[in-house]
C-alpha atoms as a PDB file:
ATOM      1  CA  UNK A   1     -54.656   4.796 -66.330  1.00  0.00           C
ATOM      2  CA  UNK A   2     -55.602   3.451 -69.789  1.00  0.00           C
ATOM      3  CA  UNK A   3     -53.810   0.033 -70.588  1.00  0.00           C
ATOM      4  CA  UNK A   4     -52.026   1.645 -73.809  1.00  0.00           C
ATOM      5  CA  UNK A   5     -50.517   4.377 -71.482  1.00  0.00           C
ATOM      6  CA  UNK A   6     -49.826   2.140 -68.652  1.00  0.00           C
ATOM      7  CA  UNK A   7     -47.582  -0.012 -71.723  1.00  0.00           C
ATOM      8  CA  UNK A   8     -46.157   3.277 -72.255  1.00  0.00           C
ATOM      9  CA  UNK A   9     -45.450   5.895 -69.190  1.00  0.00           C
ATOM     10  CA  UNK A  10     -43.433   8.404 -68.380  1.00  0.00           C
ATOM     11  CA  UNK A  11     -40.700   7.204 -65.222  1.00  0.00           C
ATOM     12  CA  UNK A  12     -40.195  10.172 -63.427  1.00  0.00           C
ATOM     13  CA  UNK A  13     -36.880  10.040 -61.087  1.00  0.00           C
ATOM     14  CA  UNK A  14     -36.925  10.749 -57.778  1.00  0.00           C
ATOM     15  CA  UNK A  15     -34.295  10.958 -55.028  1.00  0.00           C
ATOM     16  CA  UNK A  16     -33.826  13.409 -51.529  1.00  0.00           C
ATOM     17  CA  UNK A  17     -30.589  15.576 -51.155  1.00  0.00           C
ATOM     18  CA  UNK A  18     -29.125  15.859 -47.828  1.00  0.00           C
ATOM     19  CA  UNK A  19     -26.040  18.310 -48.334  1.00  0.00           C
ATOM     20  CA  UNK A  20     -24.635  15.961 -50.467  1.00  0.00           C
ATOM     21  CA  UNK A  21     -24.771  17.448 -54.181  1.00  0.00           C
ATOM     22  CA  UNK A  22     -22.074  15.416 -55.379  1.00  0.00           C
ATOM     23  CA  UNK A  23     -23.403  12.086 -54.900  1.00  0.00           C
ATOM     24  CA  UNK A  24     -26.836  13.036 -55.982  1.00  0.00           C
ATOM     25  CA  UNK A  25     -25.613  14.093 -59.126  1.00  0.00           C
ATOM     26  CA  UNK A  26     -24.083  10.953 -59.922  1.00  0.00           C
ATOM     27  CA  UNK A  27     -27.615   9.201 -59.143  1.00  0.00           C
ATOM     28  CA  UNK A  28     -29.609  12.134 -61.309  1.00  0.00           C
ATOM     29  CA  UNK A  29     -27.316  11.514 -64.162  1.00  0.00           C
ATOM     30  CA  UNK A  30     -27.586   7.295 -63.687  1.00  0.00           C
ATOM     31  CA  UNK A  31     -31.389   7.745 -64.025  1.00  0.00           C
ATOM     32  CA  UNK A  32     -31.539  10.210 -67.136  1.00  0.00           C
ATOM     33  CA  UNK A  33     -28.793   7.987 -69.163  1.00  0.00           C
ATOM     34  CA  UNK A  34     -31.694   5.021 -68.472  1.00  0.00           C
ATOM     35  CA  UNK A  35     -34.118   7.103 -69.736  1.00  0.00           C
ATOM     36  CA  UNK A  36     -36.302   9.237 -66.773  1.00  0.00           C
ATOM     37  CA  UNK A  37     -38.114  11.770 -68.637  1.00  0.00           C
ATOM     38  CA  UNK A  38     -37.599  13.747 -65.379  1.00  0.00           C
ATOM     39  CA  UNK A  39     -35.779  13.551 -62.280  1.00  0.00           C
ATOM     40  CA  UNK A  40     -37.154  15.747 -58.925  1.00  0.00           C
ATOM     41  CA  UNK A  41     -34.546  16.167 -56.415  1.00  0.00           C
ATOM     42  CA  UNK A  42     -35.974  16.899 -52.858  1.00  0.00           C
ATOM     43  CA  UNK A  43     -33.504  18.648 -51.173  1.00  0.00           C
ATOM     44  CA  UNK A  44     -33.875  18.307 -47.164  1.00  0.00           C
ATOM     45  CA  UNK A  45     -30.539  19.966 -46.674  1.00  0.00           C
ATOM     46  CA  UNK A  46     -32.009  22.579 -44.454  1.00  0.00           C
ATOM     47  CA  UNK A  47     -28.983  24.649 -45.209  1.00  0.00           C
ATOM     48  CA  UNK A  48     -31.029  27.836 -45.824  1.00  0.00           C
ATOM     49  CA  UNK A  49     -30.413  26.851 -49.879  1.00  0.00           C
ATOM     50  CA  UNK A  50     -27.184  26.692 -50.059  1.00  0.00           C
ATOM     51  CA  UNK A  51     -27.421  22.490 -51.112  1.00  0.00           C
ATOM     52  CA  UNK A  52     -30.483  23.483 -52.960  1.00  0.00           C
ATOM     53  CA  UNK A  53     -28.315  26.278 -54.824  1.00  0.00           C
ATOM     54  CA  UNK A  54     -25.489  24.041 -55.943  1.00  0.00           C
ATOM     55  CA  UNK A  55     -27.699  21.363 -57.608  1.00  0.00           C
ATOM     56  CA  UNK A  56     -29.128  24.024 -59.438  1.00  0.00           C
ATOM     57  CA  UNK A  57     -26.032  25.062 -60.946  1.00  0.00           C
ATOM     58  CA  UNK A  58     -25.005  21.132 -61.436  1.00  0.00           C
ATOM     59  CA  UNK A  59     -27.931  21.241 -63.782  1.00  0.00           C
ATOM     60  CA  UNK A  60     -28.612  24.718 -64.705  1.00  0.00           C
ATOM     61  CA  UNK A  61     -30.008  24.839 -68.609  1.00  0.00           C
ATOM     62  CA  UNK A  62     -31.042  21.206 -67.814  1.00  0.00           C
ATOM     63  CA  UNK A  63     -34.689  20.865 -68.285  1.00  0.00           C
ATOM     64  CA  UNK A  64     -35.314  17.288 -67.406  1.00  0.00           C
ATOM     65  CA  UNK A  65     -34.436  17.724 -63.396  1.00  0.00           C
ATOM     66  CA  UNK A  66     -36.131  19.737 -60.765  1.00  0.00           C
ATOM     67  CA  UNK A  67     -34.818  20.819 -57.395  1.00  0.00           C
ATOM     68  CA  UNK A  68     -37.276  21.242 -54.776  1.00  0.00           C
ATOM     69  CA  UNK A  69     -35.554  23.363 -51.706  1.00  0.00           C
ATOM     70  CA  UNK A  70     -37.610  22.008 -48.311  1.00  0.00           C
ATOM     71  CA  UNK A  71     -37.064  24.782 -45.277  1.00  0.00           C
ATOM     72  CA  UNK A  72     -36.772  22.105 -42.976  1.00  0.00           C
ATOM     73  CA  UNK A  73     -35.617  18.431 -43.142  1.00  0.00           C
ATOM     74  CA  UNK A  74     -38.432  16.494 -43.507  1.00  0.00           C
ATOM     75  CA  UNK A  75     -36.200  12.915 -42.855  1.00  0.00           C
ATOM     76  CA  UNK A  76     -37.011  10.701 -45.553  1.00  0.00           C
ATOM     77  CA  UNK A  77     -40.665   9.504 -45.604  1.00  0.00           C
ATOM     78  CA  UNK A  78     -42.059  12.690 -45.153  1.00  0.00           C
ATOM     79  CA  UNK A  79     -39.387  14.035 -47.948  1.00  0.00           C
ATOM     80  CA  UNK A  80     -39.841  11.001 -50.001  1.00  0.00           C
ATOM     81  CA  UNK A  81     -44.119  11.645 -50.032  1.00  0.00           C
ATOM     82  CA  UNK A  82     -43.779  15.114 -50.837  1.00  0.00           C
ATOM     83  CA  UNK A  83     -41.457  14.661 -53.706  1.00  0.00           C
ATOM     84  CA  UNK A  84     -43.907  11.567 -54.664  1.00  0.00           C
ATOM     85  CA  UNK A  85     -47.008  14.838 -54.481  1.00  0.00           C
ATOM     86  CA  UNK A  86     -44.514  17.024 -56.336  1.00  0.00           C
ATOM     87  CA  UNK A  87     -44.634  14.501 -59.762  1.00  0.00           C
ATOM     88  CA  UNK A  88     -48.332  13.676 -59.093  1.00  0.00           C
ATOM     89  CA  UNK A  89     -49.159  17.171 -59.909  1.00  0.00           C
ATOM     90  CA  UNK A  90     -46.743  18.036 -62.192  1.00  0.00           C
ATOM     91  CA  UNK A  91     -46.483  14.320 -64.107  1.00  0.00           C
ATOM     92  CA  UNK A  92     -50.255  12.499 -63.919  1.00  0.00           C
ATOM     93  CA  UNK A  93     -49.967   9.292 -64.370  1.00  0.00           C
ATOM     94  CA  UNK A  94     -46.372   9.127 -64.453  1.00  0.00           C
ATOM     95  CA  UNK A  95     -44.448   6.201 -62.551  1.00  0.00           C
ATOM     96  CA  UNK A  96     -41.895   7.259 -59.877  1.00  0.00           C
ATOM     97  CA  UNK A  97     -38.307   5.618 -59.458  1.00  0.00           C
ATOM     98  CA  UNK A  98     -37.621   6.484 -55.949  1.00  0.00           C
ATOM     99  CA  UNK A  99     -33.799   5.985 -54.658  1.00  0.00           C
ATOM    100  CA  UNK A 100     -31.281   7.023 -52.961  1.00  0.00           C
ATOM    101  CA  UNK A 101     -28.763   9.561 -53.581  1.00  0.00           C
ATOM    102  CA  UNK A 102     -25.941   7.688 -52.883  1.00  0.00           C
ATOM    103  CA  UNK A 103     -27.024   4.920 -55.458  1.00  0.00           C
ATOM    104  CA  UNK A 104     -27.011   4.640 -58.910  1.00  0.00           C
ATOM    105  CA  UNK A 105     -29.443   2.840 -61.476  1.00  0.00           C
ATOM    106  CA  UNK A 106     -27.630   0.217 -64.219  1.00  0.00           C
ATOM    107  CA  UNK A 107     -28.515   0.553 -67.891  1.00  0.00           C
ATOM    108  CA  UNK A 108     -31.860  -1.021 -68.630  1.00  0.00           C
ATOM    109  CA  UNK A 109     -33.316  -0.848 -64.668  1.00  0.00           C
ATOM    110  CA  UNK A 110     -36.216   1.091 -65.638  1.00  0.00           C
ATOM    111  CA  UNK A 111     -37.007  -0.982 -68.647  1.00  0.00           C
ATOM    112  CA  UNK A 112     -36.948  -3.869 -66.164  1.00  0.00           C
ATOM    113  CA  UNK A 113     -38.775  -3.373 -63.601  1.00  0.00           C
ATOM    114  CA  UNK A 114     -41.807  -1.179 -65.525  1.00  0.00           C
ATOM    115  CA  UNK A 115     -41.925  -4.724 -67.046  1.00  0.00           C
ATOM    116  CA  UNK A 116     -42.369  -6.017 -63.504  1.00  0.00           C
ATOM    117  CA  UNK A 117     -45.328  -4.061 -62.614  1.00  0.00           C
ATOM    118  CA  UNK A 118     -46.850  -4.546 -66.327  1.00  0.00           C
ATOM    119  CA  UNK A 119     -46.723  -8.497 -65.393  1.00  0.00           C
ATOM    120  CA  UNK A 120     -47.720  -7.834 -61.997  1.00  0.00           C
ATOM    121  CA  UNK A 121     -51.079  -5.534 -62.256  1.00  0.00           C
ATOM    122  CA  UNK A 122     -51.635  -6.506 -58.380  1.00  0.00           C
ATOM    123  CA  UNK A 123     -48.663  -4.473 -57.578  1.00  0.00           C
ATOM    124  CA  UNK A 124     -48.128  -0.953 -56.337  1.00  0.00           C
ATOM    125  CA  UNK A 125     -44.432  -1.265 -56.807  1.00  0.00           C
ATOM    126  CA  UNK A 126     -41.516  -3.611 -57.527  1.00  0.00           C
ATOM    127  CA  UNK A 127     -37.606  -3.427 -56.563  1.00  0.00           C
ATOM    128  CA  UNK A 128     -34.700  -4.972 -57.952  1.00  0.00           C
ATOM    129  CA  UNK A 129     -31.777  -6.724 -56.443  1.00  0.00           C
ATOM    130  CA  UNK A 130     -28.853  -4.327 -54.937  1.00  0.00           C
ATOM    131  CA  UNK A 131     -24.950  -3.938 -55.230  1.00  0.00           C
ATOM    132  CA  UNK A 132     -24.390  -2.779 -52.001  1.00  0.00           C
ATOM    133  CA  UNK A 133     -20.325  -2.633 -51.554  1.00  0.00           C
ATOM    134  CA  UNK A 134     -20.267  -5.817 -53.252  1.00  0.00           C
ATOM    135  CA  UNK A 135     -22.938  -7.636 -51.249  1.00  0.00           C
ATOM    136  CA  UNK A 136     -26.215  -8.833 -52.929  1.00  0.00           C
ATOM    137  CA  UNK A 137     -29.375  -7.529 -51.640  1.00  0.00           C
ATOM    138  CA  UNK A 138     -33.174  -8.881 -53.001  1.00  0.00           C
ATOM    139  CA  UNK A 139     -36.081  -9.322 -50.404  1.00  0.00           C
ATOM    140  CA  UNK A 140     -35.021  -8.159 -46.922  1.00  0.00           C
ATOM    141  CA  UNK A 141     -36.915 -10.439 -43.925  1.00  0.00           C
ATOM    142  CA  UNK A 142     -37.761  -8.693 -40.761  1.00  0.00           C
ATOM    143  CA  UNK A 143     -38.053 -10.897 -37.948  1.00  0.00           C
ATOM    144  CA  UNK A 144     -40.903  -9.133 -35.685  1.00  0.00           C
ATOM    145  CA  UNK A 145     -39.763  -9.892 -32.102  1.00  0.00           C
ATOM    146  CA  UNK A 146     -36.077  -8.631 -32.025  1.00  0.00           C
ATOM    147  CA  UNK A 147     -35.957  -6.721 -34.765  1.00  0.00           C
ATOM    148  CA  UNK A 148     -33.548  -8.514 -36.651  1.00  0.00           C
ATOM    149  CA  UNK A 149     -33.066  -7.621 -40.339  1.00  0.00           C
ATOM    150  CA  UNK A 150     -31.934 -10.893 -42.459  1.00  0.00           C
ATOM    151  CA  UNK A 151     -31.177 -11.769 -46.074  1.00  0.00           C
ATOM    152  CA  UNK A 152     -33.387 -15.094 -45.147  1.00  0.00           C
ATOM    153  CA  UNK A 153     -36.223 -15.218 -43.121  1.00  0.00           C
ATOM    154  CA  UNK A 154     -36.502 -16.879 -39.775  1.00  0.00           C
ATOM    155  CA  UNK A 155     -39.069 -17.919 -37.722  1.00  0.00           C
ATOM    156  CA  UNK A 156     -41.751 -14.611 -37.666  1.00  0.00           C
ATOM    157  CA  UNK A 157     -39.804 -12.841 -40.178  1.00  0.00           C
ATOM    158  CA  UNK A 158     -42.061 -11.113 -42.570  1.00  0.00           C
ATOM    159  CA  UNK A 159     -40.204  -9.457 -46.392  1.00  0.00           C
ATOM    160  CA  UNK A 160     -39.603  -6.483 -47.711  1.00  0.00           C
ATOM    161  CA  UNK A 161     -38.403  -3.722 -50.474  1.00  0.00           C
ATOM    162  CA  UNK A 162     -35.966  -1.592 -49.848  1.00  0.00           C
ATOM    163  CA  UNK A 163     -36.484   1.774 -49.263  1.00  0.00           C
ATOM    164  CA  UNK A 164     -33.373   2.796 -51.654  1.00  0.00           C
ATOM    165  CA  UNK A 165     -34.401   1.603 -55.101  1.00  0.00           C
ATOM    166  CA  UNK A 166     -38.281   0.932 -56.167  1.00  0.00           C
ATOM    167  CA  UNK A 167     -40.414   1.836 -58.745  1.00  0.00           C
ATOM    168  CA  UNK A 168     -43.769   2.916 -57.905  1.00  0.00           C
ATOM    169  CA  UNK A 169     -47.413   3.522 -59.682  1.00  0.00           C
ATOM    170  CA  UNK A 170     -49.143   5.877 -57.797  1.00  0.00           C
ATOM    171  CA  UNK A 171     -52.243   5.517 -60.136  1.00  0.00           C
ATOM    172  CA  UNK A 172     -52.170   1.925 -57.961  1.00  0.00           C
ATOM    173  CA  UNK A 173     -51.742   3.363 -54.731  1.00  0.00           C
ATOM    174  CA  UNK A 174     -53.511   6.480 -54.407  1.00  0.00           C
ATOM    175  CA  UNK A 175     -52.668   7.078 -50.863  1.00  0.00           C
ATOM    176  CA  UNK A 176     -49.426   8.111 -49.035  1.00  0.00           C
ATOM    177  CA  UNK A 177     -46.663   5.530 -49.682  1.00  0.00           C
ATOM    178  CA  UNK A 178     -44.258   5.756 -46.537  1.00  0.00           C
ATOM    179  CA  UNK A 179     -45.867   6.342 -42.729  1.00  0.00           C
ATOM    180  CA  UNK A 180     -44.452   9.599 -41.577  1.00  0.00           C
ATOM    181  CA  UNK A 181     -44.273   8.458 -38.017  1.00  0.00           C
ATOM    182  CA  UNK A 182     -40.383   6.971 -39.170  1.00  0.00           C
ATOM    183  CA  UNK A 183     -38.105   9.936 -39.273  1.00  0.00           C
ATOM    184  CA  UNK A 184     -35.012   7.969 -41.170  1.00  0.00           C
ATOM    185  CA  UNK A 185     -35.343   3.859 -41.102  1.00  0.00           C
ATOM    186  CA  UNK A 186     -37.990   2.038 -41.015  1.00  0.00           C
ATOM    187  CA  UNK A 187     -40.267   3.174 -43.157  1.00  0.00           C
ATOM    188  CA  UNK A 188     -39.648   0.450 -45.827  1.00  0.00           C
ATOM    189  CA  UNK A 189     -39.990  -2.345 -43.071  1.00  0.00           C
ATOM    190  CA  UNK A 190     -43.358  -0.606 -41.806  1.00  0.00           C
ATOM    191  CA  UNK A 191     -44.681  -0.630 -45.748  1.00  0.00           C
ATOM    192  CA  UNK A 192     -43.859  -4.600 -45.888  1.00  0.00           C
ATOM    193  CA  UNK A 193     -45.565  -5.290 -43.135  1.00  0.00           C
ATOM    194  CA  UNK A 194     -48.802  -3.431 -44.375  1.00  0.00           C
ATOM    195  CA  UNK A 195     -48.439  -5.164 -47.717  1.00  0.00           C
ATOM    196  CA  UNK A 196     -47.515  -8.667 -46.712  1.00  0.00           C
ATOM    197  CA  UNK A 197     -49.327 -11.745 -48.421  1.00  0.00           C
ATOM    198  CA  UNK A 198     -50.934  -9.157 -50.343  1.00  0.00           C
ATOM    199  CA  UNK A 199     -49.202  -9.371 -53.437  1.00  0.00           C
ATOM    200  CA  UNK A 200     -48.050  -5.363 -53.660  1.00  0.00           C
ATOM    201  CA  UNK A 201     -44.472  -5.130 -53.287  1.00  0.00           C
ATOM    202  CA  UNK A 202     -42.922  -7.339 -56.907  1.00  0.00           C
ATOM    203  CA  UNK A 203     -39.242  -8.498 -56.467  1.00  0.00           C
ATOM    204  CA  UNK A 204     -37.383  -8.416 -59.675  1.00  0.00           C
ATOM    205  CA  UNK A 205     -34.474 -10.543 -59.549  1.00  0.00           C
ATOM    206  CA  UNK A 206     -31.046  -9.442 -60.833  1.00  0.00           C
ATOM    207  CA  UNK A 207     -28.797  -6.161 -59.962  1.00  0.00           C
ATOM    208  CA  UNK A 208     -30.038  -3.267 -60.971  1.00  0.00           C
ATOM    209  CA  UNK A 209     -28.673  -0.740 -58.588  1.00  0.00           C
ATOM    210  CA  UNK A 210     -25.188  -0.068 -56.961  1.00  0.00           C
ATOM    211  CA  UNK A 211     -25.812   1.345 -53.652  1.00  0.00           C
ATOM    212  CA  UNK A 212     -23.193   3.016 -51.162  1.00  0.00           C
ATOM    213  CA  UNK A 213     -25.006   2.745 -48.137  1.00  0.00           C
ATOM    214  CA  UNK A 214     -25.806   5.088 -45.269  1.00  0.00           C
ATOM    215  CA  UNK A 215     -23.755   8.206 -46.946  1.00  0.00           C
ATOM    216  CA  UNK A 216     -25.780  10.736 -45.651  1.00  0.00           C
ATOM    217  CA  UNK A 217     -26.033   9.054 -42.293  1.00  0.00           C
ATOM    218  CA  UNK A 218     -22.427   8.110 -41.778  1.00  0.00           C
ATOM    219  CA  UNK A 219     -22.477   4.382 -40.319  1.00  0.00           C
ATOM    220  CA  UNK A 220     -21.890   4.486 -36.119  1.00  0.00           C
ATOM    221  CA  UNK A 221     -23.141   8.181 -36.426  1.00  0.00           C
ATOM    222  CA  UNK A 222     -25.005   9.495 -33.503  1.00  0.00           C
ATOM    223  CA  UNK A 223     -27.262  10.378 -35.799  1.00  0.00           C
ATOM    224  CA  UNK A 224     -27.281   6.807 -37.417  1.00  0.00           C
ATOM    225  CA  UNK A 225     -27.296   4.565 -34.316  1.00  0.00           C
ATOM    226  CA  UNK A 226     -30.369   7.165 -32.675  1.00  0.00           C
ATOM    227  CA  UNK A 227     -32.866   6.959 -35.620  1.00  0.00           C
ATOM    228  CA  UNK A 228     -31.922   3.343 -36.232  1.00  0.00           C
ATOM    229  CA  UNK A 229     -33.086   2.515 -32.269  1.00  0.00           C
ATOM    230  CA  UNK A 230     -35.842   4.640 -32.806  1.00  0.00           C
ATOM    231  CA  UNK A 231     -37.284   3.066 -36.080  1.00  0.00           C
ATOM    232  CA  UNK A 232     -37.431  -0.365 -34.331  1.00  0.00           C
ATOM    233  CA  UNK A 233     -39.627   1.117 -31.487  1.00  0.00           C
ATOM    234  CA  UNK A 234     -41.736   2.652 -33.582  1.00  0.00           C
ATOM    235  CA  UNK A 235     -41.988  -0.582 -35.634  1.00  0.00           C
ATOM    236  CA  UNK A 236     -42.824  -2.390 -32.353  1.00  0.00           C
ATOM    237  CA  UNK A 237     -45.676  -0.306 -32.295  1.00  0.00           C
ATOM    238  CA  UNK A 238     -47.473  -0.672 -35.391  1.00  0.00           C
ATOM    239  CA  UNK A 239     -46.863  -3.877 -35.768  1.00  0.00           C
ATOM    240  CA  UNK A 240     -48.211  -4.738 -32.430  1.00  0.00           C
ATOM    241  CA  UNK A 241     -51.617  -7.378 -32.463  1.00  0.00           C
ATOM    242  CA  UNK A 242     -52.262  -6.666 -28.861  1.00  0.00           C
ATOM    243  CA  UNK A 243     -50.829  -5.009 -25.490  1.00  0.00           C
ATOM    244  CA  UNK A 244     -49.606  -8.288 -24.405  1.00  0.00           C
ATOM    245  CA  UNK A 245     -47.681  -8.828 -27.856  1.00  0.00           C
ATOM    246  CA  UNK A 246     -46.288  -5.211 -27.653  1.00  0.00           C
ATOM    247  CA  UNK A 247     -44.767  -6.010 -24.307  1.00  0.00           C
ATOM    248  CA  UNK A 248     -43.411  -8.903 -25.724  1.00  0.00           C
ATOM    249  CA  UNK A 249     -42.074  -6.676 -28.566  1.00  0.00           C
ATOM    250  CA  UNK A 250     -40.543  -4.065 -26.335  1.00  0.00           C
ATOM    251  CA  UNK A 251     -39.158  -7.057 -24.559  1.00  0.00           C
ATOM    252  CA  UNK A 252     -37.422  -8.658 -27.383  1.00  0.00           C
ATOM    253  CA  UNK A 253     -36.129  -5.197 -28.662  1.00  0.00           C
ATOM    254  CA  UNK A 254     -34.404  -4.713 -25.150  1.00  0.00           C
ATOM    255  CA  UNK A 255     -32.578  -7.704 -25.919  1.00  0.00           C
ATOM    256  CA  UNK A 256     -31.452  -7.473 -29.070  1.00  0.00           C
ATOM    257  CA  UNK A 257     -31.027  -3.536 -29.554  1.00  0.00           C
ATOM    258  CA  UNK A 258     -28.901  -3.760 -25.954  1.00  0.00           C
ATOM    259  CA  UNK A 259     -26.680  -6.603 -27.473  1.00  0.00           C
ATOM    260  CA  UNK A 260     -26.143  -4.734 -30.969  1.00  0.00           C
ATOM    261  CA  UNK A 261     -25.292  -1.570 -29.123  1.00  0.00           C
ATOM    262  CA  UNK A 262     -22.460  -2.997 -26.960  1.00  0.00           C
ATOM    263  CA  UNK A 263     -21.375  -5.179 -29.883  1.00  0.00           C
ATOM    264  CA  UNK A 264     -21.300  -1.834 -31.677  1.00  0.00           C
ATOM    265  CA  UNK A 265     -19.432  -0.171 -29.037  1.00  0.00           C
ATOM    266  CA  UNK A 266     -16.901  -2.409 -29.180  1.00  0.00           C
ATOM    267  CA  UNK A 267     -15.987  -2.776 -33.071  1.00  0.00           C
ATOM    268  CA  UNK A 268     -15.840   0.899 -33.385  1.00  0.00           C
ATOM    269  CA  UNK A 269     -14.446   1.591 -30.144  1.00  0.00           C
ATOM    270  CA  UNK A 270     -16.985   4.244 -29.244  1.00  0.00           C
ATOM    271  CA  UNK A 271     -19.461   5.168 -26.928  1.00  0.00           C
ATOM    272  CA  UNK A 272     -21.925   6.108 -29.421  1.00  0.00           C
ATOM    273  CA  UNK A 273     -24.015   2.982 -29.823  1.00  0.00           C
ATOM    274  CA  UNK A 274     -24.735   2.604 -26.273  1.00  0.00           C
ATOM    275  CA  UNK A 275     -25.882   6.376 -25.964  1.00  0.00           C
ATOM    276  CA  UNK A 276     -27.875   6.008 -28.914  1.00  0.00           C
ATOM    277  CA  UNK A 277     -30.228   3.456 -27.001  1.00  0.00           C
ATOM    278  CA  UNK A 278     -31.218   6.467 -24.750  1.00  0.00           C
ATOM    279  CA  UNK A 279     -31.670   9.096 -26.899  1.00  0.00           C
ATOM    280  CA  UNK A 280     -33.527   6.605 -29.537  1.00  0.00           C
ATOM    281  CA  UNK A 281     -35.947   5.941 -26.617  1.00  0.00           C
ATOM    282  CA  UNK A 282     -36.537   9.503 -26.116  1.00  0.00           C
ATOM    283  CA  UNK A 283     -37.359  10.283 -29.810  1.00  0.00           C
ATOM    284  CA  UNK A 284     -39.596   7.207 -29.972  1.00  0.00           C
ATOM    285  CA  UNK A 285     -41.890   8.270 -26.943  1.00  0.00           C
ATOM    286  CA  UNK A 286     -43.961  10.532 -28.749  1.00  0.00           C
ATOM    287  CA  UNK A 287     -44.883   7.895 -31.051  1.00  0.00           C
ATOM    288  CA  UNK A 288     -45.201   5.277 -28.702  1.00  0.00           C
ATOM    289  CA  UNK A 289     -48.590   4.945 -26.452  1.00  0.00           C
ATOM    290  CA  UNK A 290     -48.332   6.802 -23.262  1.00  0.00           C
ATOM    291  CA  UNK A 291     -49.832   4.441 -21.612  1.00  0.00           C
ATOM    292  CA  UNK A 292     -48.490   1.437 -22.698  1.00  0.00           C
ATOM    293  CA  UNK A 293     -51.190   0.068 -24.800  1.00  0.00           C
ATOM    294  CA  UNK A 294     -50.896   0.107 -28.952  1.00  0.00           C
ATOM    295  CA  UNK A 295     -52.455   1.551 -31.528  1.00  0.00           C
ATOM    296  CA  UNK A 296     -53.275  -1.119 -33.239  1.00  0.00           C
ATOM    297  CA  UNK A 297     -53.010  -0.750 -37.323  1.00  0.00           C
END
């Protein structure tokens, strides 16, 4: 990308539908009243296009958004990449506002953080601070032996962007952005990891974005509690250095996963957390080494 066109790009919008097509269009709207030339919805709905069919008649004559109808769901790094394909083909050298559908953008977000990446030509993307219900969140730490996710780091916690709100260059990062191995969760504390000390991931400080949180999920879900448990063994595995420090890992996580579940249990009164540890096991197998030594990354 030419320096006068990377003063002056197109943003393109991005976000992923799961049967959800009011909340989305809140978010579509947020981003074209900041100025997105385009918005792509990537609908994962899976709902033979029923979800896909209703956005289309949120927007119908509206020729700034896109709906892309997937057959299956894709969970969101594999939804998120495809949509990110989607605008390289149909937008070159456009930069992508990824986030989710149950957040909105604040007037001048785009503005702000394209000036971010302009500052920052090391960086593949940058991410703003989030109104989530009322609680501030900027740079996430992940703390690498129990899986702990912190608003300040502790001792072998490592940063990172969320997942819900960041604007990308893909003229920066040719490659995919998210590892497809993460179903939902994850995927935004894998990327930090890869990127860390390197420079890549810009926080820009202020709110920028009002975020629900975990709408399409529904918080103490089955479906929730299983791909959280399953995203922090799958973590354990990348982030591994050696077999001995994956057992130590898998260790840690037994620890900490087993006290959040019953903690869990109890606040919402449900057996859900504690059968999620199970069944999050059983998803994470596949991508965990059969026999017991890591792929290393």
């Amino acid at each position: 990308m030419s320096a006068v066109a990377e003063m002056h790009p197109i943003i393109v919008g991005l976000t992923l539908n799961y049967r959800d097509a009011g909340r989305t269009k809140r978010c579509v709207q947020s981003l074209l009243d900041d100025g997105a030339a385009h918005v792509l919805v990537w609908d994962n709905s899976a709902d033979c296009g029923e979800s896909a069919t209703a956005l289309r008649d949120d927007w119908v004559g509206e020729s700034r958004v896109s709906i892309e109808d997937s057959s299956v769901n894709l969970g969101f790094a594999a939804g998120a990449n495809r949509g990110i394909d989607w605008i390289r083909a149909h937008h070159p050298g456009a930069l992508i506002f990824l986030i989710n559908n149950d957040a909105t953008v604040l007037p001048g977000a785009l503005h702000t953080l394209h000036g971010t990446l302009l500052a920052r030509p090391q960086a593949i993307l940058a991410y703003p601070d989030i109104d989530q219900g009322g609680r501030l969140l900027g740079p996430i730490y992940y703390q690498r032996w129990f899986a702990l996710i912190t608003l300040a780091p502790l001792p072998g916690s490592f940063p990172y962007a969320s997942g819900c709100a960041i604007i990308f260059s893909p003229e920066r990062w040719p490659t995919r952005l998210f590892d497809e191995d993460f179903f939902m969760y994850g995927e935004d504390a894998f990327l930090g990891w890869t990127h860390r000390n390197t420079g890549r991931l810009a926080y820009t400080p202020g709110v920028w974005v009002r975020h629900e949180g975990s709408a399409s999920s529904r918080m103490a879900s089955r479906f929730y509690e299983t791909c959280l448990v399953a995203s922090h063994l799958v973590i354990a595995r990348k982030i591994a250095r050696s077999r001995l420090d994956f057992i130590a890992l898998i260790l840690g996580r037994a620890l900490s996963l087993g006290a959040r579940a019953v903690l869990r249990a109890a606040r919402y009164r449900s057996f859900v957390p504690l059968g999620a540890l199970r069944e999050g096991w059983r998803l994470a197998r596949p991508a965990l080494p059969t026999d017991s030594t890591p792929r290393l990354h």
